[in-house]
C-alpha atoms as a PDB file:
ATOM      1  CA  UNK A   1     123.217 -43.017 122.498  1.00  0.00           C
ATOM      2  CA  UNK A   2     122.375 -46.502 124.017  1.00  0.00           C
ATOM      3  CA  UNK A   3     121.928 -46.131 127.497  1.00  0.00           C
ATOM      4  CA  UNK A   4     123.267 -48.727 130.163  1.00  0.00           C
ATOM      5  CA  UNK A   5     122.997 -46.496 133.356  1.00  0.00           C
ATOM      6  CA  UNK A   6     118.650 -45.498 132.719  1.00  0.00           C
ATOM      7  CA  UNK A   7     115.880 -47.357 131.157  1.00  0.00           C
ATOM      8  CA  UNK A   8     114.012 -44.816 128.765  1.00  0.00           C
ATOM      9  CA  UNK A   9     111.126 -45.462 126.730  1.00  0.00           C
ATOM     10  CA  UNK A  10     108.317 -43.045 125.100  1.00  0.00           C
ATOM     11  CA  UNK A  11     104.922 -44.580 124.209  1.00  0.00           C
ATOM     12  CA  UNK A  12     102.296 -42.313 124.196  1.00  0.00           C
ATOM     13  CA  UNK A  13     102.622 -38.860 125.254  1.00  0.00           C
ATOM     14  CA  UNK A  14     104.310 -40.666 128.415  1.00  0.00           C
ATOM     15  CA  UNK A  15     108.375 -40.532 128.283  1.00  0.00           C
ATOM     16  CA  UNK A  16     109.454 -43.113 131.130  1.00  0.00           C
ATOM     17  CA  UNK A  17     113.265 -42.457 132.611  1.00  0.00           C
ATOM     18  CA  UNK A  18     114.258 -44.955 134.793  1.00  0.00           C
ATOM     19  CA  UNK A  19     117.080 -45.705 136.843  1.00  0.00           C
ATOM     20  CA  UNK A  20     119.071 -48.736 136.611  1.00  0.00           C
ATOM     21  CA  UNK A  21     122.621 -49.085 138.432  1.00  0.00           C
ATOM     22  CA  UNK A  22     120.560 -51.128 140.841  1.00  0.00           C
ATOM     23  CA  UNK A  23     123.248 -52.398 142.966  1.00  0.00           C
ATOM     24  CA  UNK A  24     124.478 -48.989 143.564  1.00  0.00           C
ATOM     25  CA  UNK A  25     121.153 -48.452 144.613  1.00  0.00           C
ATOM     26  CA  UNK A  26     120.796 -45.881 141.049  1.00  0.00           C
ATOM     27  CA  UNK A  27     123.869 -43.991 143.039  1.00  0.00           C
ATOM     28  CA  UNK A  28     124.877 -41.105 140.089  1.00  0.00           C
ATOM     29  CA  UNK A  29     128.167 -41.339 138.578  1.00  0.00           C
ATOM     30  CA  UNK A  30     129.479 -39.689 135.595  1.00  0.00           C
ATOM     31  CA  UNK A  31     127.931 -42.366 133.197  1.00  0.00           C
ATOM     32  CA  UNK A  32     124.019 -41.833 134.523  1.00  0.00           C
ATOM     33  CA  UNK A  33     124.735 -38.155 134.642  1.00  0.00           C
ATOM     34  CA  UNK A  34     125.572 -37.942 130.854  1.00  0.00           C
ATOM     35  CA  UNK A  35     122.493 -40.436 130.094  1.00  0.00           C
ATOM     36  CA  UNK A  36     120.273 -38.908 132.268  1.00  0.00           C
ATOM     37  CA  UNK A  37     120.857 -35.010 130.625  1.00  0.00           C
ATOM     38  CA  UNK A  38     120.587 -36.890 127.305  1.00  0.00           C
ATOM     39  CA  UNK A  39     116.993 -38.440 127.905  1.00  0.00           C
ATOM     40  CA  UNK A  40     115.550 -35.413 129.122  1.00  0.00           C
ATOM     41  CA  UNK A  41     117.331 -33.475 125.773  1.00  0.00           C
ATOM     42  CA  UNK A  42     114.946 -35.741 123.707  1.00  0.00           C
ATOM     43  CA  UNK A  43     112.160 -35.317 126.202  1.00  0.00           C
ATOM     44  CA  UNK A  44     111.983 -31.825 125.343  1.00  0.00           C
ATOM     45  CA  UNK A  45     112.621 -32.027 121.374  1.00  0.00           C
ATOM     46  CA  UNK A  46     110.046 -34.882 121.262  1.00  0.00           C
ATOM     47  CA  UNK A  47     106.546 -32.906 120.352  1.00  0.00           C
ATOM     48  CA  UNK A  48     105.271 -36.217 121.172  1.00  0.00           C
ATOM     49  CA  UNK A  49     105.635 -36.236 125.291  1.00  0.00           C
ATOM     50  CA  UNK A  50     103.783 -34.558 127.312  1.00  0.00           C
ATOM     51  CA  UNK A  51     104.545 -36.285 131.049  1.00  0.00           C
ATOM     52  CA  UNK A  52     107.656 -37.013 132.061  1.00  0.00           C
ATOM     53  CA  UNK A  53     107.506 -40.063 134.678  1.00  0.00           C
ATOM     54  CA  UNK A  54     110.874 -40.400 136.638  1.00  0.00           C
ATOM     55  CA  UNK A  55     111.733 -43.825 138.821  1.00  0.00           C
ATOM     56  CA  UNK A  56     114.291 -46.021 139.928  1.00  0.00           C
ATOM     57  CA  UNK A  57     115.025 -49.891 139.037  1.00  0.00           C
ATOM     58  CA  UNK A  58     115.489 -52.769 141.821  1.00  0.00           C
ATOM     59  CA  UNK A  59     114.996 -51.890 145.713  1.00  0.00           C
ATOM     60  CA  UNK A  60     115.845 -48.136 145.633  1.00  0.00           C
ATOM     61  CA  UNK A  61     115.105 -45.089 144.041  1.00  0.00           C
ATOM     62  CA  UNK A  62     118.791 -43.762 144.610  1.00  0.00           C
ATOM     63  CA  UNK A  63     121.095 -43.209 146.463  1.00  0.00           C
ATOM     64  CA  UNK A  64     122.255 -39.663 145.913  1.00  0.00           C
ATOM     65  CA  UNK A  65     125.655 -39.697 144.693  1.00  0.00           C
ATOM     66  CA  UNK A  66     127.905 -42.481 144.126  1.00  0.00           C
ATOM     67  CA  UNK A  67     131.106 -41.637 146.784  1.00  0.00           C
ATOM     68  CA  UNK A  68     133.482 -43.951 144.891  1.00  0.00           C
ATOM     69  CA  UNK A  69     133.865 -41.742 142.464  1.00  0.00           C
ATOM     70  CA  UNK A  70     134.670 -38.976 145.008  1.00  0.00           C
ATOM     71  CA  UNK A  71     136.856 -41.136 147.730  1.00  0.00           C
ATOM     72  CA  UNK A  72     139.649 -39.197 148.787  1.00  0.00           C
ATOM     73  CA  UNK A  73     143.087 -40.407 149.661  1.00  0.00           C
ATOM     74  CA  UNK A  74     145.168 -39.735 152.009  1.00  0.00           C
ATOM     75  CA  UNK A  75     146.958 -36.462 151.186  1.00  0.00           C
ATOM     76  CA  UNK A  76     145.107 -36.515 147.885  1.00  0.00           C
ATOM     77  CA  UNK A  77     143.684 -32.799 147.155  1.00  0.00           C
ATOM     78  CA  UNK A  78     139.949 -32.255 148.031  1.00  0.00           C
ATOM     79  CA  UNK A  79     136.990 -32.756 145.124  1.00  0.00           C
ATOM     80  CA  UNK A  80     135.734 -29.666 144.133  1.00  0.00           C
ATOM     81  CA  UNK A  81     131.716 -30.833 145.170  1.00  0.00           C
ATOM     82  CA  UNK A  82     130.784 -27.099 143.846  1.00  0.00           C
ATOM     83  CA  UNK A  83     132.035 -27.770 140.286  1.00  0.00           C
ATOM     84  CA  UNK A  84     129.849 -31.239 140.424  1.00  0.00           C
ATOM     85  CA  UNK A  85     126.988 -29.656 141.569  1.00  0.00           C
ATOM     86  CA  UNK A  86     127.288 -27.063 139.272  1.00  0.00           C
ATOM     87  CA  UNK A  87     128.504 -29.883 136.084  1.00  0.00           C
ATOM     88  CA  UNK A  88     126.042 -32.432 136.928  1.00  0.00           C
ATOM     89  CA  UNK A  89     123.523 -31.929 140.001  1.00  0.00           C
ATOM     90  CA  UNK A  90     122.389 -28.015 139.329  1.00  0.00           C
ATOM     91  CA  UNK A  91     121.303 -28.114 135.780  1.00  0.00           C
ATOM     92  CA  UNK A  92     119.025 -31.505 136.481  1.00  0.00           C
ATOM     93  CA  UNK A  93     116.941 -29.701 139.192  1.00  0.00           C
ATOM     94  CA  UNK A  94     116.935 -26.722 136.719  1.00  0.00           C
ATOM     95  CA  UNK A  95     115.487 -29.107 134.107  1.00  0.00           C
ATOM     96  CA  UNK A  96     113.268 -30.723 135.980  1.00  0.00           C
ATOM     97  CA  UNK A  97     111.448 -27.388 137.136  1.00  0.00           C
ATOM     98  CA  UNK A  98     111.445 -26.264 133.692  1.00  0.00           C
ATOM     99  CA  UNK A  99     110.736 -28.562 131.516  1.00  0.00           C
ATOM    100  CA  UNK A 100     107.133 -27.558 130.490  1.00  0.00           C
ATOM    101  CA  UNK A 101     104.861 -30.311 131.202  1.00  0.00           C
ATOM    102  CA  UNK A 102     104.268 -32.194 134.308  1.00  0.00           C
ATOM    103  CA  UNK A 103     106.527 -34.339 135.556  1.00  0.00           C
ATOM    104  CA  UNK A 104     105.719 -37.299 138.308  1.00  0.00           C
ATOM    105  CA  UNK A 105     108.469 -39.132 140.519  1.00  0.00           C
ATOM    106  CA  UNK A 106     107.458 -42.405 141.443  1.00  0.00           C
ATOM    107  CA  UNK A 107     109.937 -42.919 144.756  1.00  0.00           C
ATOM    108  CA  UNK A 108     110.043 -47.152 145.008  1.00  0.00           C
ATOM    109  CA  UNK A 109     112.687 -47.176 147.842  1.00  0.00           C
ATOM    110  CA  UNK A 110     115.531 -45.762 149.623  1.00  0.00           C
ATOM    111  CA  UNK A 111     116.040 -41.842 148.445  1.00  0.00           C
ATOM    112  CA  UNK A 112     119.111 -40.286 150.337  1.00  0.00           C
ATOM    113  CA  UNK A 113     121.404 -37.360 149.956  1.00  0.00           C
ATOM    114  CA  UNK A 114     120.452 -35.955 146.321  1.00  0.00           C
ATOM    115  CA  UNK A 115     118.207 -39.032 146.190  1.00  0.00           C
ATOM    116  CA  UNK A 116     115.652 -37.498 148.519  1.00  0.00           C
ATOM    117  CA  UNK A 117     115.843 -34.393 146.752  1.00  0.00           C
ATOM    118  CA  UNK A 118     115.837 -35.133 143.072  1.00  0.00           C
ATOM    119  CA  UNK A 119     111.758 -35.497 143.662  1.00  0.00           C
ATOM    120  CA  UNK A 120     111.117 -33.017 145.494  1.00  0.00           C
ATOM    121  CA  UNK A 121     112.718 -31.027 141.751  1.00  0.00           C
ATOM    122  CA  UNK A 122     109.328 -32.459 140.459  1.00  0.00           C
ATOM    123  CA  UNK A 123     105.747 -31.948 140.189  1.00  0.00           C
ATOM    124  CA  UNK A 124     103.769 -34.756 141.717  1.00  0.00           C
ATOM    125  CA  UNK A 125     105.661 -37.219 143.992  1.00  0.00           C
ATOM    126  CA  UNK A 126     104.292 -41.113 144.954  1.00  0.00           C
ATOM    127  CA  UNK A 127     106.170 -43.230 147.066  1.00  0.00           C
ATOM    128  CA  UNK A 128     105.963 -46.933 148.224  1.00  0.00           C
ATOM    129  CA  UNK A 129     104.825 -47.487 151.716  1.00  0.00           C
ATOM    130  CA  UNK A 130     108.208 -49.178 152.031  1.00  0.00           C
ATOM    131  CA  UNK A 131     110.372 -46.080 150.931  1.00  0.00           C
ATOM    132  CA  UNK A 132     111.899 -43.814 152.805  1.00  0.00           C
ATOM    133  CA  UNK A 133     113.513 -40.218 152.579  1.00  0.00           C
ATOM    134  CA  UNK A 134     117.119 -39.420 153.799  1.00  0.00           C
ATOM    135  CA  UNK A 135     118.978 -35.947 154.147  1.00  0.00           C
ATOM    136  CA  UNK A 136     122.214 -38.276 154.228  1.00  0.00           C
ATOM    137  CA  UNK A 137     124.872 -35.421 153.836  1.00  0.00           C
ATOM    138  CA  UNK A 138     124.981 -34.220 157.406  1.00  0.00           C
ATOM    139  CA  UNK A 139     126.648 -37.917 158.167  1.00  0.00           C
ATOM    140  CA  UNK A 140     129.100 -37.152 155.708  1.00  0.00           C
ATOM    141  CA  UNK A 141     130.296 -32.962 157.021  1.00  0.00           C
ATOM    142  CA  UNK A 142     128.312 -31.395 154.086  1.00  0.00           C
ATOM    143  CA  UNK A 143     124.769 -29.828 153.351  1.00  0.00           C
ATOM    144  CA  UNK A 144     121.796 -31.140 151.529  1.00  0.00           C
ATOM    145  CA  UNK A 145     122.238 -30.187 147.735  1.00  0.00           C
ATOM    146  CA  UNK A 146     119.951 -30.867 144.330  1.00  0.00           C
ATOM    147  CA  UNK A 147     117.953 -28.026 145.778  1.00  0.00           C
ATOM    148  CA  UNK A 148     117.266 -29.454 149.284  1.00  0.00           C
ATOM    149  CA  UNK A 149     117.952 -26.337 151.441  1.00  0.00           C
ATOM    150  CA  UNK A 150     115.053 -24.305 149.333  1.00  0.00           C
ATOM    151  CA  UNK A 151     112.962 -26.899 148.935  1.00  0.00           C
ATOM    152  CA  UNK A 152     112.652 -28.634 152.750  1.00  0.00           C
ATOM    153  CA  UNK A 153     111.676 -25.415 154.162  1.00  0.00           C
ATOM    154  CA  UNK A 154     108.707 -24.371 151.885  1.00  0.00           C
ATOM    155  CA  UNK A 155     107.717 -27.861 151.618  1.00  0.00           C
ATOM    156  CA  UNK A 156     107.906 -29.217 155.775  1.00  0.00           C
ATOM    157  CA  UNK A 157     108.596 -25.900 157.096  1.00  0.00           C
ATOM    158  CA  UNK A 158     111.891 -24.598 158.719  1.00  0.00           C
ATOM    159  CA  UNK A 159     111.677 -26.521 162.133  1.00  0.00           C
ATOM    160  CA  UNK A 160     111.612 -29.728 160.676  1.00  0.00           C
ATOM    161  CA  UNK A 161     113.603 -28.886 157.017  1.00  0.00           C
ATOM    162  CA  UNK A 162     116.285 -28.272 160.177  1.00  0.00           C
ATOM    163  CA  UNK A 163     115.724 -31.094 161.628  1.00  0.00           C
ATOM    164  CA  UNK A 164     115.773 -33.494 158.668  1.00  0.00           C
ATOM    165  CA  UNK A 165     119.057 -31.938 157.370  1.00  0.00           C
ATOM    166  CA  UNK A 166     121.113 -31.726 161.055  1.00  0.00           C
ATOM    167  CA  UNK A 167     119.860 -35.195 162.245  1.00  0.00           C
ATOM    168  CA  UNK A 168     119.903 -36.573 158.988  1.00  0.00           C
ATOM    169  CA  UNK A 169     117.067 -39.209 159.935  1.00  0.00           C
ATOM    170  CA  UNK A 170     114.961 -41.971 158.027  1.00  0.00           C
ATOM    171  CA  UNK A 171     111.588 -40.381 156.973  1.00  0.00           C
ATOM    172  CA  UNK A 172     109.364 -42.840 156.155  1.00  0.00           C
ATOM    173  CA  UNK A 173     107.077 -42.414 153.191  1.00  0.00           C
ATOM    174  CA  UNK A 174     103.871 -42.299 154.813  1.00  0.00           C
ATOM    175  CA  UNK A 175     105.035 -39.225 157.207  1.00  0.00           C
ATOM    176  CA  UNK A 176     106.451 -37.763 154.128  1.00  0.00           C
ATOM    177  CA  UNK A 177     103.122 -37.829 152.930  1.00  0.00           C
ATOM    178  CA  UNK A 178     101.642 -36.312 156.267  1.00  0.00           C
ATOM    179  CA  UNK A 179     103.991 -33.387 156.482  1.00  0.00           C
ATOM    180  CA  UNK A 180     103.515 -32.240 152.689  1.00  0.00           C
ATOM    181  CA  UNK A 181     106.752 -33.569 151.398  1.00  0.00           C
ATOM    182  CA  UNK A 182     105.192 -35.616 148.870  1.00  0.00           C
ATOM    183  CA  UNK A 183     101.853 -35.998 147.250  1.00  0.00           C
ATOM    184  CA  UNK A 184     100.749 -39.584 147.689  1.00  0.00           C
ATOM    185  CA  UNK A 185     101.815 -42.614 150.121  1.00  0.00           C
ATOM    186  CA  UNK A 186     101.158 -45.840 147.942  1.00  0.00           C
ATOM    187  CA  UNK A 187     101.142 -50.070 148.382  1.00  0.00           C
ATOM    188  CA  UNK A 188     104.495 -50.951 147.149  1.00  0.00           C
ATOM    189  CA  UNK A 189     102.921 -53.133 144.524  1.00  0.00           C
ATOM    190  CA  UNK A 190     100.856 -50.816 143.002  1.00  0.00           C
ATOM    191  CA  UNK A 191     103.233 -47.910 142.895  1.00  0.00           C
ATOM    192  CA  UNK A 192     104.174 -48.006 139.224  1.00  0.00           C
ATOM    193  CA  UNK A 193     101.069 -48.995 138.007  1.00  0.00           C
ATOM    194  CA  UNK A 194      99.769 -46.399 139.671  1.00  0.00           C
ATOM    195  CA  UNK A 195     102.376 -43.901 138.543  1.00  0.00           C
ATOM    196  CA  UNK A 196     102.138 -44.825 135.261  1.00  0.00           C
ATOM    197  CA  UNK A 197      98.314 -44.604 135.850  1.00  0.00           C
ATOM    198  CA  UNK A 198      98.033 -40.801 136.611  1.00  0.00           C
ATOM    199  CA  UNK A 199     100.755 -39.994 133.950  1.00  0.00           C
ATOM    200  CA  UNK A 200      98.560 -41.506 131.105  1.00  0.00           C
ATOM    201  CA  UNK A 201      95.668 -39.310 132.454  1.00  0.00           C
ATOM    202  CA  UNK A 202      97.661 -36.422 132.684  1.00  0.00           C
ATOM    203  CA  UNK A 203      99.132 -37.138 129.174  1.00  0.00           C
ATOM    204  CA  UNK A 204      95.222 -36.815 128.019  1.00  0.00           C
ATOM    205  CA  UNK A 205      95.137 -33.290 129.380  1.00  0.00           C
ATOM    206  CA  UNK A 206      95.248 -29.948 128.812  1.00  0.00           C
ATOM    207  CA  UNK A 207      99.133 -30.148 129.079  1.00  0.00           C
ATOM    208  CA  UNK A 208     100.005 -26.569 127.524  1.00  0.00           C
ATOM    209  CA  UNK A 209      97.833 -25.214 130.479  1.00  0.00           C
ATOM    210  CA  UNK A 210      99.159 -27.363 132.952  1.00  0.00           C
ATOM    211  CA  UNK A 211     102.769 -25.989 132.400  1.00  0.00           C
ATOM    212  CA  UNK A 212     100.935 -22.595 132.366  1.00  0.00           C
ATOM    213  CA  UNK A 213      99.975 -24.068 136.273  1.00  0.00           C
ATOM    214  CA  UNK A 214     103.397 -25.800 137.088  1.00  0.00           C
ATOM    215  CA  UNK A 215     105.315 -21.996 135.661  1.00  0.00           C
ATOM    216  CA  UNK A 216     103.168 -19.858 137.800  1.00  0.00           C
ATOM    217  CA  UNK A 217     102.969 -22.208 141.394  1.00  0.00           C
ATOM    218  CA  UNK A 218     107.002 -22.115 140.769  1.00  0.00           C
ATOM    219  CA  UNK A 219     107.214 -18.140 140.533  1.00  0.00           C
ATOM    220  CA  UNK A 220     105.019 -17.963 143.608  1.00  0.00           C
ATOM    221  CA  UNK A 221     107.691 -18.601 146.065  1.00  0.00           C
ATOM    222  CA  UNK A 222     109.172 -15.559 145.040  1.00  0.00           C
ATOM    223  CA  UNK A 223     106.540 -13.242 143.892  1.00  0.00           C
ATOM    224  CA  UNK A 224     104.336 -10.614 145.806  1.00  0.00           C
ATOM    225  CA  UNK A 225     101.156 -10.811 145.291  1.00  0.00           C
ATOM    226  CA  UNK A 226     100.749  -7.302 142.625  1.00  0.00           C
ATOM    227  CA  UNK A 227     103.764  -9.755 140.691  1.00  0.00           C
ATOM    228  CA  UNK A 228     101.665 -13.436 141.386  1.00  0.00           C
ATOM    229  CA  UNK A 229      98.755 -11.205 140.157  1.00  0.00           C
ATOM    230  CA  UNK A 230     100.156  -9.734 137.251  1.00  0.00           C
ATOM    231  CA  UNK A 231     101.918 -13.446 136.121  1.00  0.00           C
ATOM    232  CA  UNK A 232      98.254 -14.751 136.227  1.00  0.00           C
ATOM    233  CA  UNK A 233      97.229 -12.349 133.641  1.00  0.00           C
ATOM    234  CA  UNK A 234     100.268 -12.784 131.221  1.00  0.00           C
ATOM    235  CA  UNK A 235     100.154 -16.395 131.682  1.00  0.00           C
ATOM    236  CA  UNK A 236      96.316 -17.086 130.826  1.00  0.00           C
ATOM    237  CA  UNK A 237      96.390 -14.830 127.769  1.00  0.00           C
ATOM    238  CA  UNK A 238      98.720 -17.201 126.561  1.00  0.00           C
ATOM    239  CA  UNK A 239      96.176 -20.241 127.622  1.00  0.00           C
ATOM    240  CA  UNK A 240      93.108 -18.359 126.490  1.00  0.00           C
ATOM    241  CA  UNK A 241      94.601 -18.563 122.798  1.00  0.00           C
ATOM    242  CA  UNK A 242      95.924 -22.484 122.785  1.00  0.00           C
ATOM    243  CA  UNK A 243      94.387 -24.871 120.824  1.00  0.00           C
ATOM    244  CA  UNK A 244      93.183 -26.885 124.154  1.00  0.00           C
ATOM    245  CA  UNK A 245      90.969 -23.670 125.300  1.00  0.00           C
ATOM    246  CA  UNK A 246      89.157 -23.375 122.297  1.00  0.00           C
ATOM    247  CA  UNK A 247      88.715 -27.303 122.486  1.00  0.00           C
ATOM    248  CA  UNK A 248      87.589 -27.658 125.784  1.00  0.00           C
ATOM    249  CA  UNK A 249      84.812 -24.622 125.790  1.00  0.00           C
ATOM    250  CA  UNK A 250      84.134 -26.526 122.688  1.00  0.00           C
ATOM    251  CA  UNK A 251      83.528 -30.055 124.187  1.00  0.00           C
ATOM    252  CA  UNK A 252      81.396 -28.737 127.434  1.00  0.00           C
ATOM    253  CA  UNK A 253      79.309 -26.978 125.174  1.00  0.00           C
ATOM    254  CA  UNK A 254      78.785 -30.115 122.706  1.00  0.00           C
ATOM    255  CA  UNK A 255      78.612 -32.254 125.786  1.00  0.00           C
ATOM    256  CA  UNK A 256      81.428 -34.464 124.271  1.00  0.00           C
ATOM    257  CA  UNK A 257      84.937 -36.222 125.633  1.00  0.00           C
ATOM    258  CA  UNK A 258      87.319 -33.142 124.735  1.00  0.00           C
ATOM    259  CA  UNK A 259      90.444 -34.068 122.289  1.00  0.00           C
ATOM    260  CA  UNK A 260      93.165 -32.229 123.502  1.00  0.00           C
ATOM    261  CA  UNK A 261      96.452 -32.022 121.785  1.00  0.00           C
ATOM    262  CA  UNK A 262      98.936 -30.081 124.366  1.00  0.00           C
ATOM    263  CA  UNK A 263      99.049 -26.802 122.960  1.00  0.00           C
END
């Protein structure tokens, strides 16, 4: 497939999915959908990558959904919005989440509706100073989708997940940052250099274990503690016989750089 909605690129251990209907401000339509589900498809048969670093072309990271594909006539019958999100919007947050290795968002402008949510779908989120988070969909009669309704509260807390998705306000990066909504606040000109930065370190890692870590900090939310307890167990007897264990013990013992391989 040649792609003319995303920029997507793999060059080592780094896949790099971009955005790019720039003067939709990267709004989703059926096109970037399709492209988008295909990139991540080789993502995850490519042995190869082992980050996944998601941004947006031009001034914005994107929009949320592009509403001229979903204007509504006069008299016309009503979109079915549950079929999309459960077509297009669902399975991408489901991806995101599962894909096992980490995956950054690098946020380099405007993020609204399933814009501002799309992120928070991933592990480790950087913003520009300039960009900004909006739960656009209360302007518009609906709720926040792409996972926003479980992920505002655990992230900001209920008080202000309500707020954000009632009032629908501009939350500026740097607040983001304070309230927990995001990892890192950064210059604007240094954002995807410095995205691309901590992917190629991560990329050097242990990346089998950290999926062990991303799997088990996702089941939290819904574990007790006996089941968070018990996951920890399963999870690192599965570590404690990868090929990165062994070389890591290996390496502090030798007092050498450690060569990992990601499983």
């Amino acid at each position: 497939m040649t792609f003319a909605t995303i920029v997507f690129s793999i060059d080592n251990g780094v896949a790099l999915l971009s955005l790019n209907r720039p003067e939709q401000l990267n709004s989703f339509n059926g096109q970037m959908h399709a492209e988008v589900r295909e990139a991540l498809k080789r993502v995850r048969q490519d042995a190869s990558v082992r980050v996944l670093l998601l941004t947006g072309e031009g001034r914005g990271f994107c929009a949320g959904q592009d509403l001229a594909d979903r204007s509504v006539a006069p008299g016309a019958e009503a979109p079915d919005l549950g079929q999309s999100l459960e077509q297009f919007y669902n399975p991408l947050i489901r991806s995101l989440r599962e894909l096992p290795m980490p995956v950054i968002c690098a946020v380099n402008g405007v993020a609204a509706g399933a814009g501002a949510n799309i992120p928070l779908a991933c592990d480790l989120v950087l913003a520009a100073r300039s960009a900004s988070f909006i739960q656009a969909f209360c302007k518009i009669g609906l709720l926040p989708d792409s996972g926003g309704t479980w992920s505002l509260p655990r992230l900001v807390g209920v008080a202000r997940a309500k707020a954000l998705a009632m009032l629908g306000n501009r939350l500026s990066a740097e607040q983001a940052e304070q309230w927990g909504l995001i990892y890192r606040c950064v210059d604007d000109a240094a954002l995807r250099d410095e995205a691309l930065s901590l992917a190629r370190h991560l990329a050097s890692q242990p990346t089998y274990g950290l999926a062990l870590i991303k799997r088990s900090l996702n089941a939290s939310f819904d574990n007790t503690l006996d089941q968070q307890l018990d996951l920890e167990r399963d999870l690192q007897r599965l570590a404690g016989r990868s090929h990165d264990y062994r070389e890591g013990v290996a390496a502090f013992m030798e007092k050498r750089p450690a060569v990992f391989k990601g499983n």
